[in-house]
C-alpha atoms as a PDB file:
ATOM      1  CA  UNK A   1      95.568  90.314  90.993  1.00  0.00           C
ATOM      2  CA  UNK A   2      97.720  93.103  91.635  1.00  0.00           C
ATOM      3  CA  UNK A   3     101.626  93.125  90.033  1.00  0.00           C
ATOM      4  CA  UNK A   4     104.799  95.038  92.121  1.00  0.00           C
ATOM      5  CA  UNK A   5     106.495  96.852  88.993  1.00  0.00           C
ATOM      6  CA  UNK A   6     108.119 100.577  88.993  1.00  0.00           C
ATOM      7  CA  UNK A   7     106.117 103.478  87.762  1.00  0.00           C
ATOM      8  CA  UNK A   8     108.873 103.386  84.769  1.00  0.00           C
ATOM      9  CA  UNK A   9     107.313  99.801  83.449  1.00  0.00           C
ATOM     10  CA  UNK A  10     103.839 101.301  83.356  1.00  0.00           C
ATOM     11  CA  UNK A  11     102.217 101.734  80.510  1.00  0.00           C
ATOM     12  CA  UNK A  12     101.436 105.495  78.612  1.00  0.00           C
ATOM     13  CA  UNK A  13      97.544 105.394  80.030  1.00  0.00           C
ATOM     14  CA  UNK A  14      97.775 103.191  82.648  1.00  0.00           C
ATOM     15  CA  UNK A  15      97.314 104.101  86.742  1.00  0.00           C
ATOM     16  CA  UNK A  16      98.735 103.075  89.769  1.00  0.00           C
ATOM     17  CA  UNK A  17      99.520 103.725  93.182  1.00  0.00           C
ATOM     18  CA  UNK A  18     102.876 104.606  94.580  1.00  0.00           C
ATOM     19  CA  UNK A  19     103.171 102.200  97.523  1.00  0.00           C
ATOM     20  CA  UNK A  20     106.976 102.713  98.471  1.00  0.00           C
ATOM     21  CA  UNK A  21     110.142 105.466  96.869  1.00  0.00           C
ATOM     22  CA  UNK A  22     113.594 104.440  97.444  1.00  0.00           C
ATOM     23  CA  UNK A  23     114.226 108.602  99.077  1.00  0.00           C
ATOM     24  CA  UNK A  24     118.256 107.081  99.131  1.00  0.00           C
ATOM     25  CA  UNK A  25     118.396 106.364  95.384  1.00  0.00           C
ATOM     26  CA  UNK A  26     117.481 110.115  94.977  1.00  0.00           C
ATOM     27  CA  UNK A  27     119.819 112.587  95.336  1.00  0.00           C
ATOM     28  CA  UNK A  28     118.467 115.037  97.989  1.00  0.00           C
ATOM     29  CA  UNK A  29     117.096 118.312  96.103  1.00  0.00           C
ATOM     30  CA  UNK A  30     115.385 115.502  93.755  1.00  0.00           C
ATOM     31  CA  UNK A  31     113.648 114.034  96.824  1.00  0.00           C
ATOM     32  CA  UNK A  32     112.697 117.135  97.920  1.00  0.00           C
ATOM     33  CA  UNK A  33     111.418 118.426  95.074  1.00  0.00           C
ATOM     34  CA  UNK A  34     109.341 115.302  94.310  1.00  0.00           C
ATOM     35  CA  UNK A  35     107.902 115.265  97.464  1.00  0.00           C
ATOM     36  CA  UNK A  36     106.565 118.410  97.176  1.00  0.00           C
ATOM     37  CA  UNK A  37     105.138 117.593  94.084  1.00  0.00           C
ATOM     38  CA  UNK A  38     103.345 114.961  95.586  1.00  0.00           C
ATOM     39  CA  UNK A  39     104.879 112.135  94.248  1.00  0.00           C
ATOM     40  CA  UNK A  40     105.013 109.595  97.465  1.00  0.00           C
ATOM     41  CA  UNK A  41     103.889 106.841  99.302  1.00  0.00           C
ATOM     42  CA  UNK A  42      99.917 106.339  98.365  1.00  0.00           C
ATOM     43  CA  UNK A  43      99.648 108.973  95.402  1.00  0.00           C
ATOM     44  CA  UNK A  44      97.674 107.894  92.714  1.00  0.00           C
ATOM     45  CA  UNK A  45      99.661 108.167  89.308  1.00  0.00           C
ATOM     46  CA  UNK A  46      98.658 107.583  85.840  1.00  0.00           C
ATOM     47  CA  UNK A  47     101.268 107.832  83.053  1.00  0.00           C
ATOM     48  CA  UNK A  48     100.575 110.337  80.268  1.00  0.00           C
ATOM     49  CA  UNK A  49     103.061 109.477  77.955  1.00  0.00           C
ATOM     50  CA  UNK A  50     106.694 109.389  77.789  1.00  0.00           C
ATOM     51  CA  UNK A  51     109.709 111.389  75.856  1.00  0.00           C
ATOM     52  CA  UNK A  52     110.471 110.591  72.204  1.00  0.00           C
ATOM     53  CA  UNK A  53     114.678 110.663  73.172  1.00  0.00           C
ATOM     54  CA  UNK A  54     117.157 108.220  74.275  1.00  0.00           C
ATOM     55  CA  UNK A  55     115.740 106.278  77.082  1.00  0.00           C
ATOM     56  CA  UNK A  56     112.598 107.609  76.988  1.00  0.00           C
ATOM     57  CA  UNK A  57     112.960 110.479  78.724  1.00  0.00           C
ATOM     58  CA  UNK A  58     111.270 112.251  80.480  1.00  0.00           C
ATOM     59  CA  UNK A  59     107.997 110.760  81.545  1.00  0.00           C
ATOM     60  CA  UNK A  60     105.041 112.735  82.117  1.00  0.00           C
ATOM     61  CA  UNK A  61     103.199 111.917  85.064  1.00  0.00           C
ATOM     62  CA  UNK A  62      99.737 112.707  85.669  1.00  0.00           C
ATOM     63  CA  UNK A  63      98.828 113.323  89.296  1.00  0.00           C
ATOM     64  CA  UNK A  64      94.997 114.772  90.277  1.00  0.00           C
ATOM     65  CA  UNK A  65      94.707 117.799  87.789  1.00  0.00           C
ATOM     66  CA  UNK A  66      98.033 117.899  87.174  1.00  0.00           C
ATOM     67  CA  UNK A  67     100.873 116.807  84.802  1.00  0.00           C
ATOM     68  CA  UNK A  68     104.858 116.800  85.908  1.00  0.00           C
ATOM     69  CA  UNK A  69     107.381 115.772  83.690  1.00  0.00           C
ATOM     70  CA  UNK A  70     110.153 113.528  85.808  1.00  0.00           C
ATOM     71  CA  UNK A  71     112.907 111.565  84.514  1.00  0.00           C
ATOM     72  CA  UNK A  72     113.169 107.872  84.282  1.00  0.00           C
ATOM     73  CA  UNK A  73     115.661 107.299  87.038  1.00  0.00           C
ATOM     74  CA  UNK A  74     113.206 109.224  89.379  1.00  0.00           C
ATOM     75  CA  UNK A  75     110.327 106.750  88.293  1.00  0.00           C
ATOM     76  CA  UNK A  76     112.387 103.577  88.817  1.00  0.00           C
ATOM     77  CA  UNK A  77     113.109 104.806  92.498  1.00  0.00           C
ATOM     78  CA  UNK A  78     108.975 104.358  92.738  1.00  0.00           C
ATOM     79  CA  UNK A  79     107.819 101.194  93.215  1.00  0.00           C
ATOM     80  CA  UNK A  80     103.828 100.997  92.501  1.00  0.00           C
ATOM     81  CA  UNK A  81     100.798  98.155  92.501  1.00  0.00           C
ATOM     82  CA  UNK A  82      99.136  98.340  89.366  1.00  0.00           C
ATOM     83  CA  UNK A  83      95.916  96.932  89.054  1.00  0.00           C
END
């Protein structure tokens, strides 16, 4: 059965799929920039590992063949269904 979380409560090693972003928690250049990235709706994630500071930041993000570091706030603006 699949579980609604936000790609911040995933696991280091586990995958998922972005199935929604809240764009308006983002401020603008941050959407942008993650879009182009590829981070959106139906993008197929998998969480690498995530930073040794305060909160955890950042994240990095593994998407296809390749890894982006985002911060935590921009992960909890992604909700995902993780298997």
């Amino acid at each position: 059965m699949d579980s609604q979380l936000t790609l911040d409560q995933i696991a280091p090693g586990s995958r998922a799929e972005i199935i929604s972003v809240a764009w308006d928690a983002l401020a603008p250049d941050e959407a942008k920039r993650l879009r182009a990235l590829g981070l959106d709706e139906g993008a197929r994630v998998a969480v690498a590992h995530r930073g040794i500071f305060f909160g955890s930041d950042p994240m990095a993000i593994i998407l296809g063949r390749t890894t982006i570091a985002i911060r935590r706030a921009h992960a909890r603006a992604m909700q995902v269904k993780h298997p």
